[in-house]
Protein backbone atom coordinates (compact mmCIF):
# COMPACT_ATOMS: atom_id res chain seq x y z
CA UNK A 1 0.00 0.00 0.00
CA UNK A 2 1.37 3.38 -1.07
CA UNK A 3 0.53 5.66 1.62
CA UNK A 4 1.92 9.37 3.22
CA UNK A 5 4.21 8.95 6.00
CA UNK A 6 2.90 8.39 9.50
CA UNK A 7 4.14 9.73 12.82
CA UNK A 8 4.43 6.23 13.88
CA UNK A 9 6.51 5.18 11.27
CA UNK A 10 9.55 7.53 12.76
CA UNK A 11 11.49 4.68 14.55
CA UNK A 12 10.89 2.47 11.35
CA UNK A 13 12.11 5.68 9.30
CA UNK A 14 15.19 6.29 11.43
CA UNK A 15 16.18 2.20 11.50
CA UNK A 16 16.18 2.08 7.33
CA UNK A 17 17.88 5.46 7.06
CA UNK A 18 20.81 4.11 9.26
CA UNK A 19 21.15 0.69 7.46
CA UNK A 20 20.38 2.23 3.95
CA UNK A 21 22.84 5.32 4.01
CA UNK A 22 25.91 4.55 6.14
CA UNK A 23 28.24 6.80 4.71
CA UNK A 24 25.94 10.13 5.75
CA UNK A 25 25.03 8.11 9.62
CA UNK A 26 28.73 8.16 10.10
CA UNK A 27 28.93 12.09 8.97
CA UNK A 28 25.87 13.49 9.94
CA UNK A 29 25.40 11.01 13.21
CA UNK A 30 21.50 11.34 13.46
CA UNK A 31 20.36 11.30 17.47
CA UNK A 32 16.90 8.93 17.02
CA UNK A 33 15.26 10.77 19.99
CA UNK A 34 16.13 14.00 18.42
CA UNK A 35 14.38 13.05 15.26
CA UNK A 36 11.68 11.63 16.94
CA UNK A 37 10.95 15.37 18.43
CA UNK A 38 11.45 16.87 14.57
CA UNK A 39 8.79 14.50 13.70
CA UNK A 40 6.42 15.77 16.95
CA UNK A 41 7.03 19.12 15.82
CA UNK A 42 6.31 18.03 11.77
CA UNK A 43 2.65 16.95 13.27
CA UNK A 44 1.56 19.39 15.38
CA UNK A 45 -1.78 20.89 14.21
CA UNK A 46 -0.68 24.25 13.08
CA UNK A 47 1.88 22.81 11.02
CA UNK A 48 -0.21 20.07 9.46
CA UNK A 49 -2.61 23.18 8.70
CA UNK A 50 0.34 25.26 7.34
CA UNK A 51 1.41 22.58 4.95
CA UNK A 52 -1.66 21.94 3.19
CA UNK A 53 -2.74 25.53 2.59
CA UNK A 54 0.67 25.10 0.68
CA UNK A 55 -0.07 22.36 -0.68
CA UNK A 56 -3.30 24.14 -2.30
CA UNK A 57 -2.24 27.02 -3.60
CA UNK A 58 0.63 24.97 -5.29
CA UNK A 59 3.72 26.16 -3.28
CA UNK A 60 4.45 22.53 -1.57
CA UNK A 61 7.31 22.11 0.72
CA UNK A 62 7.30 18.27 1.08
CA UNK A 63 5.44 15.01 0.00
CA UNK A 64 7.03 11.97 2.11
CA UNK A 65 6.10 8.71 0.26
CA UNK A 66 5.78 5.24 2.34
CA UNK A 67 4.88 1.72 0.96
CA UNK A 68 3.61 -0.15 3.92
CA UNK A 69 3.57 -4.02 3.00
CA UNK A 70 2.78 -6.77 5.96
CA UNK A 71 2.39 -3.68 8.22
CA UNK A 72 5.66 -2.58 8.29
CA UNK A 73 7.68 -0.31 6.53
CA UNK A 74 8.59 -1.33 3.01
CA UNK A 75 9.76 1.61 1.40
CA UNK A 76 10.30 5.03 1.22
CA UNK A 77 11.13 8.31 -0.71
CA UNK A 78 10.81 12.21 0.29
CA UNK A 79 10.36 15.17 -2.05
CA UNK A 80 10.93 18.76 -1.52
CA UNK A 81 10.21 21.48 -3.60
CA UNK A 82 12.59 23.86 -5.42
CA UNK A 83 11.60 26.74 -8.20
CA UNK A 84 11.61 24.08 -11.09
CA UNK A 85 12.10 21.19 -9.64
CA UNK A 86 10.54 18.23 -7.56
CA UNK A 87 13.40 16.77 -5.26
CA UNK A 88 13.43 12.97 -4.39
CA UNK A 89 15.62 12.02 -1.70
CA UNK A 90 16.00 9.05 0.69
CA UNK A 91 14.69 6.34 -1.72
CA UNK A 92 14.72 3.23 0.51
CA UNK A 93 13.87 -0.22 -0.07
CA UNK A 94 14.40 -2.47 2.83
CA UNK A 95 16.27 -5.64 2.13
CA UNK A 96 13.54 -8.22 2.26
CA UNK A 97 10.94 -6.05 -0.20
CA UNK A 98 13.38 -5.52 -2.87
CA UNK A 99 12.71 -6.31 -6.60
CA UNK A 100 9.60 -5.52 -6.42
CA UNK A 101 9.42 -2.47 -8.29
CA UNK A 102 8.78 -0.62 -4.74
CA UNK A 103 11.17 1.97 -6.03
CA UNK A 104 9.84 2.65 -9.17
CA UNK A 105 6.36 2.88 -7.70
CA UNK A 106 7.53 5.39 -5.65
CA UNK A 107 9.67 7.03 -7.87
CA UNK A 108 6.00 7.89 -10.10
CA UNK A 109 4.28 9.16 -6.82
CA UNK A 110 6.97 11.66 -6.57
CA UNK A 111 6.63 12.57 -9.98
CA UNK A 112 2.84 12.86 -10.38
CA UNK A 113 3.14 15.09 -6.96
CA UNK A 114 5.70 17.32 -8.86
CA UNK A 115 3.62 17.80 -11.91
CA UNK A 116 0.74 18.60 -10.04
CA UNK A 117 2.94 21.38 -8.23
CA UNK A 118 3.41 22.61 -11.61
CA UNK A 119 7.58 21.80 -11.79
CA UNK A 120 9.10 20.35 -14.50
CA UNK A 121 11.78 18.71 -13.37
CA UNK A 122 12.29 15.54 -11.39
CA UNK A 123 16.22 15.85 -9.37
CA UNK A 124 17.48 13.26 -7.16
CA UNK A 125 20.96 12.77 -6.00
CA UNK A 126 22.96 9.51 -6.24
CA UNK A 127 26.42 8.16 -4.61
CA UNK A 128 28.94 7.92 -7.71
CA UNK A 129 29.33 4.91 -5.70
CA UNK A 130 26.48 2.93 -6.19
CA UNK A 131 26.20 1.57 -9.54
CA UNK A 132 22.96 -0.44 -9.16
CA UNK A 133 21.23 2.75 -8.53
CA UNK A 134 22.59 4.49 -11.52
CA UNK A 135 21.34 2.08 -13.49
CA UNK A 136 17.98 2.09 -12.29
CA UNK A 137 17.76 6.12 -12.41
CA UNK A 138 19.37 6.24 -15.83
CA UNK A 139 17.06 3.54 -17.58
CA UNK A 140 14.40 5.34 -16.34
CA UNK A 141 15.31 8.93 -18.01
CA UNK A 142 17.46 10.62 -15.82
CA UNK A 143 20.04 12.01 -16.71
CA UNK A 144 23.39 14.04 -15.49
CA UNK A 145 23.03 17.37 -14.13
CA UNK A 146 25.98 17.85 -11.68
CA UNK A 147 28.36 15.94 -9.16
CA UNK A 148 28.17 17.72 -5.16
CA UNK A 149 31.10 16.46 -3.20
CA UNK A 150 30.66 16.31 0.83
CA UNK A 151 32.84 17.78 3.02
CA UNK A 152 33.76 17.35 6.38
CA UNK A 153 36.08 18.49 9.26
CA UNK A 154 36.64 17.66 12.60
CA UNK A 155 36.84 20.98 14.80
CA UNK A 156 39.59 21.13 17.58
CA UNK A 157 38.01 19.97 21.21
CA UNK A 158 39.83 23.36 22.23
CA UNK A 159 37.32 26.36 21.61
CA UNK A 160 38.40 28.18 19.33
CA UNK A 161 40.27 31.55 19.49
CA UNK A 162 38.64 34.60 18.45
CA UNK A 163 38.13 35.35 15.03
CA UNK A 164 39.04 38.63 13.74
CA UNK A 165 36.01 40.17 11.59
CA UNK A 166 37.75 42.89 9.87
CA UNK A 167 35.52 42.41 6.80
CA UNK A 168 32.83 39.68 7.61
CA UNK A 169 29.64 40.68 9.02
CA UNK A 170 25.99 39.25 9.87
CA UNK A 171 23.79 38.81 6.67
CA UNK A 172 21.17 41.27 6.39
CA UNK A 173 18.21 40.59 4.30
CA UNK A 174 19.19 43.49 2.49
CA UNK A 175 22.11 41.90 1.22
CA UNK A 176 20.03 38.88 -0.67
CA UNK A 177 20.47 40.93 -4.47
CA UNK A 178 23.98 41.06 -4.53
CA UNK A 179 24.21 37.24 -3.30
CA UNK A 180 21.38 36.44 -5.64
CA UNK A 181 23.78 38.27 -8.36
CA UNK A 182 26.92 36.28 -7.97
CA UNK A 183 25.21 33.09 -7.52
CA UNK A 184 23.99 33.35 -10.96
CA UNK A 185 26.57 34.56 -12.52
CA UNK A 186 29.34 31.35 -11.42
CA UNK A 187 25.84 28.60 -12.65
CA UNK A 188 26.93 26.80 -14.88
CA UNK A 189 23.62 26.97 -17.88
CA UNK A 190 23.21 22.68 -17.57
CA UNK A 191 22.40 23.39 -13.92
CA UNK A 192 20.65 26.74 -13.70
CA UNK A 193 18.10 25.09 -16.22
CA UNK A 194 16.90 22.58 -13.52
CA UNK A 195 17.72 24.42 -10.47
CA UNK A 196 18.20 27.73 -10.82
CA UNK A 197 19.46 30.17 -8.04
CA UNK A 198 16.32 31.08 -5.70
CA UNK A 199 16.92 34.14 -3.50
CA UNK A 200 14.69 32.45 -0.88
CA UNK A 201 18.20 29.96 -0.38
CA UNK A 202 19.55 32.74 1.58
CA UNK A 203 17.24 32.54 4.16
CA UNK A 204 15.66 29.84 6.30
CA UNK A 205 12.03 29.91 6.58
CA UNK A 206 11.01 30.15 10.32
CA UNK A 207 8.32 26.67 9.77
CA UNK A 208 11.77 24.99 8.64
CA UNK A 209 13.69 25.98 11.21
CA UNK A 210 11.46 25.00 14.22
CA UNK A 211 10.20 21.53 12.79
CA UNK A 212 13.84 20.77 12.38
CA UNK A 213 14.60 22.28 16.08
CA UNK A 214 17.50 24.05 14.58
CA UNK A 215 19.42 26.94 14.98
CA UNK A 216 20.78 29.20 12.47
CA UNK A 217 23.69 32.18 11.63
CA UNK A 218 24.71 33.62 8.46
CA UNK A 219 27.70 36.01 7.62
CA UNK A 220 28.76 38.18 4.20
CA UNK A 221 32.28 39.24 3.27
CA UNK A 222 31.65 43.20 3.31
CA UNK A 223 34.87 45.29 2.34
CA UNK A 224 32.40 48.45 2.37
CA UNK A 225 30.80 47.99 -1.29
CA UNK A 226 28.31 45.41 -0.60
CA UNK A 227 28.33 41.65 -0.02
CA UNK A 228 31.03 39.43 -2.02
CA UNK A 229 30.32 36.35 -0.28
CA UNK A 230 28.60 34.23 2.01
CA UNK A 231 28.28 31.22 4.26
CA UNK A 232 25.25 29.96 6.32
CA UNK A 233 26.01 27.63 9.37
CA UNK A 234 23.19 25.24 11.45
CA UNK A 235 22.86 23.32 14.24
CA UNK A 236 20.23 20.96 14.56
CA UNK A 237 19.27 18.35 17.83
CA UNK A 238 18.51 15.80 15.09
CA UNK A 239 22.27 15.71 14.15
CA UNK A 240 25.24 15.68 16.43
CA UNK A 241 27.47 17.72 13.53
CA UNK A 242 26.65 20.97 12.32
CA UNK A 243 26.09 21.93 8.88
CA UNK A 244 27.75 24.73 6.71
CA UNK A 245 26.03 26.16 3.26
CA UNK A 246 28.25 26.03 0.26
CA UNK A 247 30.47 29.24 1.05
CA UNK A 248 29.46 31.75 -1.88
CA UNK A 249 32.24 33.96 -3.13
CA UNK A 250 32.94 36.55 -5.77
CA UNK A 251 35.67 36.12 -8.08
CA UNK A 252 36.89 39.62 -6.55
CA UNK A 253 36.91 37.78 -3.19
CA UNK A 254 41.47 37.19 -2.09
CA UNK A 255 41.87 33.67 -0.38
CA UNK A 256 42.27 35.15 3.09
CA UNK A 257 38.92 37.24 3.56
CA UNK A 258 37.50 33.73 2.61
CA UNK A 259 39.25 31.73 5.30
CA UNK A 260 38.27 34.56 7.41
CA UNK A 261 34.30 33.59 6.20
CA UNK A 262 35.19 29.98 7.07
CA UNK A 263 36.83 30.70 10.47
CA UNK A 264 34.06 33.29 11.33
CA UNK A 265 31.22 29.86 11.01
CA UNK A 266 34.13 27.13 12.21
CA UNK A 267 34.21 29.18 16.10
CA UNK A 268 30.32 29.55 15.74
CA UNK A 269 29.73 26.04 15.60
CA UNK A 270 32.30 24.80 17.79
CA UNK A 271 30.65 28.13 20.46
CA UNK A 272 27.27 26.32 19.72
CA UNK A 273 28.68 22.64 21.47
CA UNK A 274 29.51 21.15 17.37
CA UNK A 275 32.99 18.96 16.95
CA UNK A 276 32.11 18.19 13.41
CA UNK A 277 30.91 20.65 10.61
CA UNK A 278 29.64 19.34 6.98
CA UNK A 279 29.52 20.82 3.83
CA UNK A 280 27.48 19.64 0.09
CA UNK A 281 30.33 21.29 -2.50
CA UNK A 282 28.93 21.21 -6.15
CA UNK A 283 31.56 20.69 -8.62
CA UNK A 284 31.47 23.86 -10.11
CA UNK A 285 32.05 25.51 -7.13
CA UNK A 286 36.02 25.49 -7.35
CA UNK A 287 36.60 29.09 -4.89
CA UNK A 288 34.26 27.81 -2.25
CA UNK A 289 35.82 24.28 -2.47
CA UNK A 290 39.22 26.06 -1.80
CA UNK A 291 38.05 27.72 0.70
CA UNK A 292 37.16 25.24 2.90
CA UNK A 293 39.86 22.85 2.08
CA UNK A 294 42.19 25.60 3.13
CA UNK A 295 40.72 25.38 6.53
CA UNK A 296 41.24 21.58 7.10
CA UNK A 297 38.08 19.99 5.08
CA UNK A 298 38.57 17.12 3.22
CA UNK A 299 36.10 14.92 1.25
CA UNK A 300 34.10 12.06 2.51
CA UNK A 301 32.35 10.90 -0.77
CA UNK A 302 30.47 11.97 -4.11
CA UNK A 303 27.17 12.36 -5.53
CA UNK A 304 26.30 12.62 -8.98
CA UNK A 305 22.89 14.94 -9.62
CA UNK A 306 20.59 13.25 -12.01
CA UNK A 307 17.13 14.84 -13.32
CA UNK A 308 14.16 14.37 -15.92
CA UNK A 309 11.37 15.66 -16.79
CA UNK A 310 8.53 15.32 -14.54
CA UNK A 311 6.34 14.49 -17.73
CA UNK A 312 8.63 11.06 -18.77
């Protein structure tokens, strides 16, 4: 039976996520009664309410997909919403209900749900890794948009020293044009087709924030002539490590004012209780890469961005 996702299906959630996606358990290192609370915040009333007025005037935020078979948990897939695109993520098919075409099933939930949000894209992200799922994605249309490397560093159990902000400031919501500006200018044309640069990335939507029971900062490199850069950092109780944005910069932006962006969101995290910090690089994002590398980051593993078109 393909159904929406239950609160009671949290535990059975959390268990598949674990055994399914190893390589981001060991980065991210979910906290199961943490999530459990995300998910009591995701069904409170008000938010339930929230959602579906969404949901009917055709700005969705996310469809979560289960296939219950033998009453339990069979299967499962989440999409999100961007500009163009329907997002499919955590496509899970536990061990004993596989071959069944459970994925493909839910693979044409997600994309009815986008078309009917009026998106013509389908996205979904894959490890470069596994080749089985490659193969299933690419026989059934999708195609290569982009590879998004994740980073990760381990922060010093020291806290860290003060960091001088001689040109890095908090964000203002003022500063979202110039952002917006070079953000489109370094997309490469492949990827701004599907997912194009959305000013609305530069902020975090209050509903987001609390059903994730998160906590947010952002900062801009300002050298008095407007923002050249930027990096967003979050903490979450679902997650023991804390999460960076992809650090924006200008071309006009020297290497040390974007260390200094790095450093300024490193001694945030590690002042907000985080040891480990991690990052979602895309490829064509060579400065930002840099950047972080230069302050101790190193890669964990790869995905490879695949879309279609939600009418396939």
């Amino acid at each position: 039976m393909l159904r929406e996702f239950r609160r009671s299906d949290a535990r059975a959630f959390f268990d598949l996520l674990r055994r399914h996606f190893p390589e981001e358990d060991e980065l991210l290192r979910y906290r199961p009664d943490a999530f459990d609370e995300v998910v009591r915040r995701v069904f409170r009333p008000d938010v339930r309410l929230v959602l579906r007025l969404l949901n009917a005037l055709r700005h969705p935020i996310i469809d979560f997909f289960v296939i219950e078979e033998d009453g339990r948990v069979a299967a499962t897939a989440i999409l999100t919403f961007t500009e163009r695109a329907g997002y499919v993520s955590t496509v899970m098919v536990d061990t004993p209900f596989r071959r069944r075409g459970y994925a493909k099933r839910l693979l044409a939930a997600c994309a009815a749900a986008t078309r009917r949000a009026g998106r013509p894209y389908l996205v979904l992200d894959v490890l470069t890794t596994n080749e089985g799922a490659l193969a299933l994605y690419r026989s059934l249309g999708y195609a290569h948009v982009r590879e998004v490397a994740y980073l990760v560093a381990d922060l010093p159990a020291a806290p860290a020293p003060a960091v001088p902000c001689r040109s890095v400031r908090p964000m203002r919501r003022r500063d979202a044009s110039a952002l917006e500006a070079i953000a489109v200018g370094a997309l490469p044309a492949p990827v701004a087709r599907v997912l194009p640069v959305e000013r609305k990335a530069f902020f975090v939507p209050p509903l987001v924030a609390m059903g994730l029971v998160s906590e947010t900062q952002a900062w801009v490199i300002d050298r008095g002539h407007g923002a050249e850069g930027f990096l967003r950092a979050t903490v979450s109780g679902a997650t023991d490590s804390g999460h960076f944005s992809q650090p924006l910069l200008a071309p006009s932006v020297p290497a040390d004012l974007a260390a200094e962006l790095v450093a300024t969101g490193v001694a945030w995290l590690r002042s907000n209780g985080k040891g480990r910090v991690v990052v979602e690089v895309p490829g064509h994002n060579t400065a930002g890469r840099e950047a972080l590398e230069g302050g101790g980051f190193h890669e964990a593993f790869a995905l490879e961005t695949l879309a279609r078109s939600s009418d396939a």
